[in-house]
C-alpha atoms as a PDB file:
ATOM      1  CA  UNK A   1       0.000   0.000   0.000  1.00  0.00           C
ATOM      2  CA  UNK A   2       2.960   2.313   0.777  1.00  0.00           C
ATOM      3  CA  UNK A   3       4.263   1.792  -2.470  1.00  0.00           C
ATOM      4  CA  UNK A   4       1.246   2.253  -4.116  1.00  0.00           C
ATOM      5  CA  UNK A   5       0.589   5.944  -2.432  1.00  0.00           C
ATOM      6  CA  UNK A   6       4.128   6.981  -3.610  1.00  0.00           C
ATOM      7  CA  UNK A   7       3.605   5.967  -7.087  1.00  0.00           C
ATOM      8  CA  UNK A   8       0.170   8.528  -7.368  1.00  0.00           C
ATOM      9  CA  UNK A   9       1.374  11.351  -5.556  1.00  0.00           C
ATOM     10  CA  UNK A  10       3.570  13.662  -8.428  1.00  0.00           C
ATOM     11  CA  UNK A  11       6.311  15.337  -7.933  1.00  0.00           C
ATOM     12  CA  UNK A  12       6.004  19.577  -7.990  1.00  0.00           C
ATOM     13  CA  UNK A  13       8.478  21.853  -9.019  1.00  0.00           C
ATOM     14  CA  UNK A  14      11.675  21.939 -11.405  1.00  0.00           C
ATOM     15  CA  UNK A  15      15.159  20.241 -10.895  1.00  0.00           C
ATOM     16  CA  UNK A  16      18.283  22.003 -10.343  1.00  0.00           C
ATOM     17  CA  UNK A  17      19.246  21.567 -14.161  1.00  0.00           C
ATOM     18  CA  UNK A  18      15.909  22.632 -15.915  1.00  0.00           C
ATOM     19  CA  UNK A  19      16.823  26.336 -13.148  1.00  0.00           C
ATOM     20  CA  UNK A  20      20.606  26.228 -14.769  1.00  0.00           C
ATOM     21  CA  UNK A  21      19.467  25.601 -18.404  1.00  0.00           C
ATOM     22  CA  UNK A  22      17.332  28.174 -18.203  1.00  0.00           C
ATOM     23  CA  UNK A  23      19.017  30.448 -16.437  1.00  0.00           C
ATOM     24  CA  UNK A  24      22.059  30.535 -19.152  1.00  0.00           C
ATOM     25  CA  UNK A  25      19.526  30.370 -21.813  1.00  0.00           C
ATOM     26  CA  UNK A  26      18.388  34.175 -19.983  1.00  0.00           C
ATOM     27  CA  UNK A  27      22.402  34.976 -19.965  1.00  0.00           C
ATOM     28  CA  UNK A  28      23.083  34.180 -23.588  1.00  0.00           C
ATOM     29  CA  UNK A  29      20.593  36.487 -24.640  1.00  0.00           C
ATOM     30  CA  UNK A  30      20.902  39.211 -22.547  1.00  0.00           C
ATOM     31  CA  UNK A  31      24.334  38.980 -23.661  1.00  0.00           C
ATOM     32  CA  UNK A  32      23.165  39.322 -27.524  1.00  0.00           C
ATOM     33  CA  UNK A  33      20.360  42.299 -26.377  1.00  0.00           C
ATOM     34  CA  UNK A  34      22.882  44.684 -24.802  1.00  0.00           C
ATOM     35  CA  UNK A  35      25.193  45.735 -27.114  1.00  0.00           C
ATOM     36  CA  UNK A  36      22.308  45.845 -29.635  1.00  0.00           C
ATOM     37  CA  UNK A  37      20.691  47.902 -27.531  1.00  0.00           C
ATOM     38  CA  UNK A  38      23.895  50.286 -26.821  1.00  0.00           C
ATOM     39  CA  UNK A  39      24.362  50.655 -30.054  1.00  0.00           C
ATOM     40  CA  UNK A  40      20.774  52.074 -31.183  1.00  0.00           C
ATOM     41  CA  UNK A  41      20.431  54.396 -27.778  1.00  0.00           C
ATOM     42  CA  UNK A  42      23.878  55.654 -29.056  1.00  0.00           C
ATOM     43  CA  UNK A  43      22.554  56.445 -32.436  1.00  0.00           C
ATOM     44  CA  UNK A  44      19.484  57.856 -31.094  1.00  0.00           C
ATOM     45  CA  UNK A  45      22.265  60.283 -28.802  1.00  0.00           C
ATOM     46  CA  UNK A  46      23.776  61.508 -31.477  1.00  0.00           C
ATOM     47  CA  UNK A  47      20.662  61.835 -34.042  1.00  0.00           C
ATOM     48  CA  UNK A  48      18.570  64.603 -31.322  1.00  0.00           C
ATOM     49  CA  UNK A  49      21.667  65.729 -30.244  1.00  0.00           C
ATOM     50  CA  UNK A  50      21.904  66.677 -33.887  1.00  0.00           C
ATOM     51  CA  UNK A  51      18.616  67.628 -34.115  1.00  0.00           C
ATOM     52  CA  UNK A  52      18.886  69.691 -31.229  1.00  0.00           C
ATOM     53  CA  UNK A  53      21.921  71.999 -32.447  1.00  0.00           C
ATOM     54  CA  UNK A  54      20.121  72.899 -35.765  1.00  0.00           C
ATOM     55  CA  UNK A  55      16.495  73.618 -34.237  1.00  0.00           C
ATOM     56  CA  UNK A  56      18.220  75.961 -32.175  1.00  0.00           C
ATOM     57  CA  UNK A  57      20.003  77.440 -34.646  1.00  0.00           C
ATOM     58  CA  UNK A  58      16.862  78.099 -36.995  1.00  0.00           C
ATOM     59  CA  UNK A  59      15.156  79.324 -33.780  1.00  0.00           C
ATOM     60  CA  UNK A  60      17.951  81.881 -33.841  1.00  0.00           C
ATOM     61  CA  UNK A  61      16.931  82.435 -37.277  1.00  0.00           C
ATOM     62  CA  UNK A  62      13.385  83.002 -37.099  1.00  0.00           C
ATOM     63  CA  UNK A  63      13.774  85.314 -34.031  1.00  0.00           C
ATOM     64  CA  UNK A  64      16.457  87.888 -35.839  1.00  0.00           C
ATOM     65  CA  UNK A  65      13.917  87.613 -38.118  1.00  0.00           C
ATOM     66  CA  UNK A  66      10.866  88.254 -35.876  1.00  0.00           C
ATOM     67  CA  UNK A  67      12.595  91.046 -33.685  1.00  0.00           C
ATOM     68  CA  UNK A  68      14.627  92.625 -36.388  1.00  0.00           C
ATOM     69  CA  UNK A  69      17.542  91.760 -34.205  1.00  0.00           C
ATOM     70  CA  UNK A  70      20.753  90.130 -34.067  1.00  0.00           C
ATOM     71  CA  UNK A  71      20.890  86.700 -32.410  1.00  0.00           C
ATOM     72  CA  UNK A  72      23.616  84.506 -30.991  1.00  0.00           C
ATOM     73  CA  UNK A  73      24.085  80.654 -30.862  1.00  0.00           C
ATOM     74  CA  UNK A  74      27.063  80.530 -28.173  1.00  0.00           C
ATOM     75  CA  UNK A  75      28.888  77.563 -28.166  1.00  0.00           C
ATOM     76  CA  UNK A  76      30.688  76.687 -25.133  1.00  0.00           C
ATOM     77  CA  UNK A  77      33.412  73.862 -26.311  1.00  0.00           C
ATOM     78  CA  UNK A  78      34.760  72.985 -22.974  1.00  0.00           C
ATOM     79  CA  UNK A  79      31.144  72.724 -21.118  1.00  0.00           C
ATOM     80  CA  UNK A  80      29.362  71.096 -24.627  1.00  0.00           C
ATOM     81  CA  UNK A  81      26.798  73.877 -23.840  1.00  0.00           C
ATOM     82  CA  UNK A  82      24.922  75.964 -26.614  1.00  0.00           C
ATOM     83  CA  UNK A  83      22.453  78.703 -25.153  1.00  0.00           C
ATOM     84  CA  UNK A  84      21.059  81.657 -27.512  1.00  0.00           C
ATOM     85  CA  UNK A  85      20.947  85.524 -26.679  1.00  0.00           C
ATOM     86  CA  UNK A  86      19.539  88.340 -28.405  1.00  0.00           C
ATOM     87  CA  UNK A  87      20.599  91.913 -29.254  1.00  0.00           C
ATOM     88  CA  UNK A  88      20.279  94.573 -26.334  1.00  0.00           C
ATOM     89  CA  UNK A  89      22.338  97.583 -27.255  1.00  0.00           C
ATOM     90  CA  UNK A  90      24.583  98.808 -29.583  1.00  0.00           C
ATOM     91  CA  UNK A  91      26.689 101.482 -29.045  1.00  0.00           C
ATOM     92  CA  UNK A  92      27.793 103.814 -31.934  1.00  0.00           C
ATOM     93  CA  UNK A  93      31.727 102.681 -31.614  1.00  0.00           C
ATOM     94  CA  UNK A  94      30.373  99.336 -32.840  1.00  0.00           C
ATOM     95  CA  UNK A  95      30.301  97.396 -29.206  1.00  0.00           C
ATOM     96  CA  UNK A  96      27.098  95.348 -29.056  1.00  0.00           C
ATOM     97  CA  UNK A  97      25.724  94.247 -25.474  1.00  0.00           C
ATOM     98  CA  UNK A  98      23.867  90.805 -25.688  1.00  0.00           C
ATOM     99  CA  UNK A  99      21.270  89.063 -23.196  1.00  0.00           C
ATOM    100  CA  UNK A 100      20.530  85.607 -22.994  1.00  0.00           C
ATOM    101  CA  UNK A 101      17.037  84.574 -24.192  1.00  0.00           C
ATOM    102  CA  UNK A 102      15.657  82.588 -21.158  1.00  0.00           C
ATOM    103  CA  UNK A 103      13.248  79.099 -21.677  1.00  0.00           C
ATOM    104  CA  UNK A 104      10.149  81.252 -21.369  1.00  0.00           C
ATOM    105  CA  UNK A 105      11.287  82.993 -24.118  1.00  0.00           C
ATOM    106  CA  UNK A 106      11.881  79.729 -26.140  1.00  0.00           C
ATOM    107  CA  UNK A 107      15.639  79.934 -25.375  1.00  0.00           C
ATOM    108  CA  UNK A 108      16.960  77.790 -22.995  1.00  0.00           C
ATOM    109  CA  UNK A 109      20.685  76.142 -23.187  1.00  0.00           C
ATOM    110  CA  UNK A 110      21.523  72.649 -25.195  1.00  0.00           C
ATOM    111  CA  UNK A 111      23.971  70.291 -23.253  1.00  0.00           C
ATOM    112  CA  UNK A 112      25.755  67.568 -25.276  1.00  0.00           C
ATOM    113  CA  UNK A 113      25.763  64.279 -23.642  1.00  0.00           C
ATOM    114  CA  UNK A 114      28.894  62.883 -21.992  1.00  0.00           C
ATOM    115  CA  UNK A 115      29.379  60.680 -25.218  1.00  0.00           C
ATOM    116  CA  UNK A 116      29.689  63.687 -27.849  1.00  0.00           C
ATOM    117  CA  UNK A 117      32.648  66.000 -28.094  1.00  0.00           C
ATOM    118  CA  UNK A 118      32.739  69.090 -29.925  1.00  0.00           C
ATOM    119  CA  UNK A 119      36.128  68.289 -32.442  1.00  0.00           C
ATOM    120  CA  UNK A 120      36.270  71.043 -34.376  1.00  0.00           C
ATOM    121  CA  UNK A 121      33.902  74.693 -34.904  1.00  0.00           C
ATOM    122  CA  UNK A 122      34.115  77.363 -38.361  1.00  0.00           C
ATOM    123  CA  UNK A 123      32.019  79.937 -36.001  1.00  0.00           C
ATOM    124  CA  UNK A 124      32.688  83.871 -35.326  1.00  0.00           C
ATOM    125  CA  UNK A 125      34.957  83.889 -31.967  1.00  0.00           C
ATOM    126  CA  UNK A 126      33.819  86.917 -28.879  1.00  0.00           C
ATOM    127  CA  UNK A 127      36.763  88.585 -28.494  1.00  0.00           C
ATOM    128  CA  UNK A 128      35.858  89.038 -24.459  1.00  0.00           C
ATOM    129  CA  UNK A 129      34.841  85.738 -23.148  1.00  0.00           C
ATOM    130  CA  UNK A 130      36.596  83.639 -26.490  1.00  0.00           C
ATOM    131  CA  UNK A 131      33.517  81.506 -26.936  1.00  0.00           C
ATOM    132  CA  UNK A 132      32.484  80.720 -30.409  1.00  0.00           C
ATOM    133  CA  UNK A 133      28.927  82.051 -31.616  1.00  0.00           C
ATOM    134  CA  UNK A 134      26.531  81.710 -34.743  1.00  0.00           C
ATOM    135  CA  UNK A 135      25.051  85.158 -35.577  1.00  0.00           C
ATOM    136  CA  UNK A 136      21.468  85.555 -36.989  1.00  0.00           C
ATOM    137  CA  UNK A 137      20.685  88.260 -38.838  1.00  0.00           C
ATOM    138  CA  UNK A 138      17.100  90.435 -38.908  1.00  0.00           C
ATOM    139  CA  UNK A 139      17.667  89.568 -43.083  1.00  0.00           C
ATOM    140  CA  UNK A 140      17.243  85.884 -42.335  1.00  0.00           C
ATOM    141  CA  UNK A 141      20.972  85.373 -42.958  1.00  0.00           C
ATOM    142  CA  UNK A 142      23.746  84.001 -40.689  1.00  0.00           C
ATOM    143  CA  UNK A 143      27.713  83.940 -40.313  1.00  0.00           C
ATOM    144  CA  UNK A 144      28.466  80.943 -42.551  1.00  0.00           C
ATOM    145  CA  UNK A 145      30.396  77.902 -40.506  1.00  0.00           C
ATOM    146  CA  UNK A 146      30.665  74.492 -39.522  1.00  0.00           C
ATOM    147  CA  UNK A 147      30.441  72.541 -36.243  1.00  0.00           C
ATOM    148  CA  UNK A 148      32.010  68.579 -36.434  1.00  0.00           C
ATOM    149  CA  UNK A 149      30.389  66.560 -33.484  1.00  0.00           C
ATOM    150  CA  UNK A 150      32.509  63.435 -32.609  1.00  0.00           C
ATOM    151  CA  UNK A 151      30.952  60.573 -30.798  1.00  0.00           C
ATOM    152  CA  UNK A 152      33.148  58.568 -28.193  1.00  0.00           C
ATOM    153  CA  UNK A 153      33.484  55.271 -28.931  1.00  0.00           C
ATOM    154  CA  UNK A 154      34.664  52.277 -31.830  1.00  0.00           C
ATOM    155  CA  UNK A 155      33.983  52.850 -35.152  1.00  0.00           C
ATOM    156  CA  UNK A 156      31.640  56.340 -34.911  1.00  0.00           C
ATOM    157  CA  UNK A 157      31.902  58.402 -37.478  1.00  0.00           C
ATOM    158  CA  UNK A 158      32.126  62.230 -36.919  1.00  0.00           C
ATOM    159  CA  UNK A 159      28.834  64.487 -37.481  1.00  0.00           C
ATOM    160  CA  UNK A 160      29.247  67.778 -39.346  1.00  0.00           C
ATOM    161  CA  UNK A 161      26.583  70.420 -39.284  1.00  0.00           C
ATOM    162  CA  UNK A 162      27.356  73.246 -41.967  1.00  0.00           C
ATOM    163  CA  UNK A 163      25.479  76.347 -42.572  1.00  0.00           C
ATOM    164  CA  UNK A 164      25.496  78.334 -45.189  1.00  0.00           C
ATOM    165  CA  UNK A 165      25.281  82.063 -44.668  1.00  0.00           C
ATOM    166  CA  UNK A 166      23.334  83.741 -46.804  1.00  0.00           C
ATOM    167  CA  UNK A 167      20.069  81.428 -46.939  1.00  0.00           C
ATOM    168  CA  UNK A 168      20.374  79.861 -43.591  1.00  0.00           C
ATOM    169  CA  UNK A 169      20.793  76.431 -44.672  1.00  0.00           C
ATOM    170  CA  UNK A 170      21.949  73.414 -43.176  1.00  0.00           C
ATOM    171  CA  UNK A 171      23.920  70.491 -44.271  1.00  0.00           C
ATOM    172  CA  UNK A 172      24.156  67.542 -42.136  1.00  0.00           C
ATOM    173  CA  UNK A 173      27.139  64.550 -43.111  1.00  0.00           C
END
């Protein structure tokens, strides 16, 4: 009879080697996910990051524009900052005074992520604090330049945003 009870009753659970075969079955494709998964948040980094840089920079334009006065993309290289101020005086020796255009204003300051360096910048250069700027004209034209973005890492290529003066256009390699 003993026998007979042991023989109905079923076992519950899993054994230890079903838990370790699936457990690596988890690791090996966690292991495949990840750098999958590195790779397109990277991308997606460098593509708003991109994004970013030239919707502030036709903000710029469309506010010279709007105002009828001069505005400034400043790019700080060493911070990986870019913030936008506007016109406030000019003096008749030719010194112009400039405030920054707050968020409420639509300004507001663009910081690169840790894994994007600025490489190299074609931009005007302040004299007084030596950052680089973009200049927007009330005409709807801008300083012609350049700005290479270089992502850390294997293999990235580098990002170059050109503008074009006159027109205000972008080119994006």
């Amino acid at each position: 009879m003993y026998s007979n009870y042991c023989k109905e009753k079923k076992p519950y659970g899993f054994t230890l080697i079903e838990l370790v075969v699936v457990v690596a079955f988890i690791s090996i494709l966690t292991g495949m996910v990840i750098p999958i998964y590195s790779r397109t948040m990277n991308s997606l980094r460098i593509r708003n990051t991109t994004q970013d840089i030239t919707s502030l920079i036709r903000y710029a334009q469309e506010k010279a524009v709007a105002e009828s006065r001069e505005f400034r993309v400043i790019i700080d290289e060493e911070k990986g900052e870019f913030s936008l101020l506007r016109l406030k005086n000019q003096t008749r020796d030719g010194n112009k005074e400039f405030e920054s255009v707050g968020t409420g204003d639509g300004g507001g300051m663009i910081i690169l992520p840790e894994t994007i360096k600025v490489s190299r910048i074609n931009a005007g250069k302040d004299r007084k604090t030596g950052l680089r700027y973009i200049s927007c004209y009330p005409n709807g034209a801008s300083d012609p330049g350049q700005i290479e973005l270089e992502p850390q890492g294997r293999g990235r290529q580098r990002i170059l945003i050109k503008w074009t003066g006159a027109l205000g256009r972008f080119e994006i390699k």
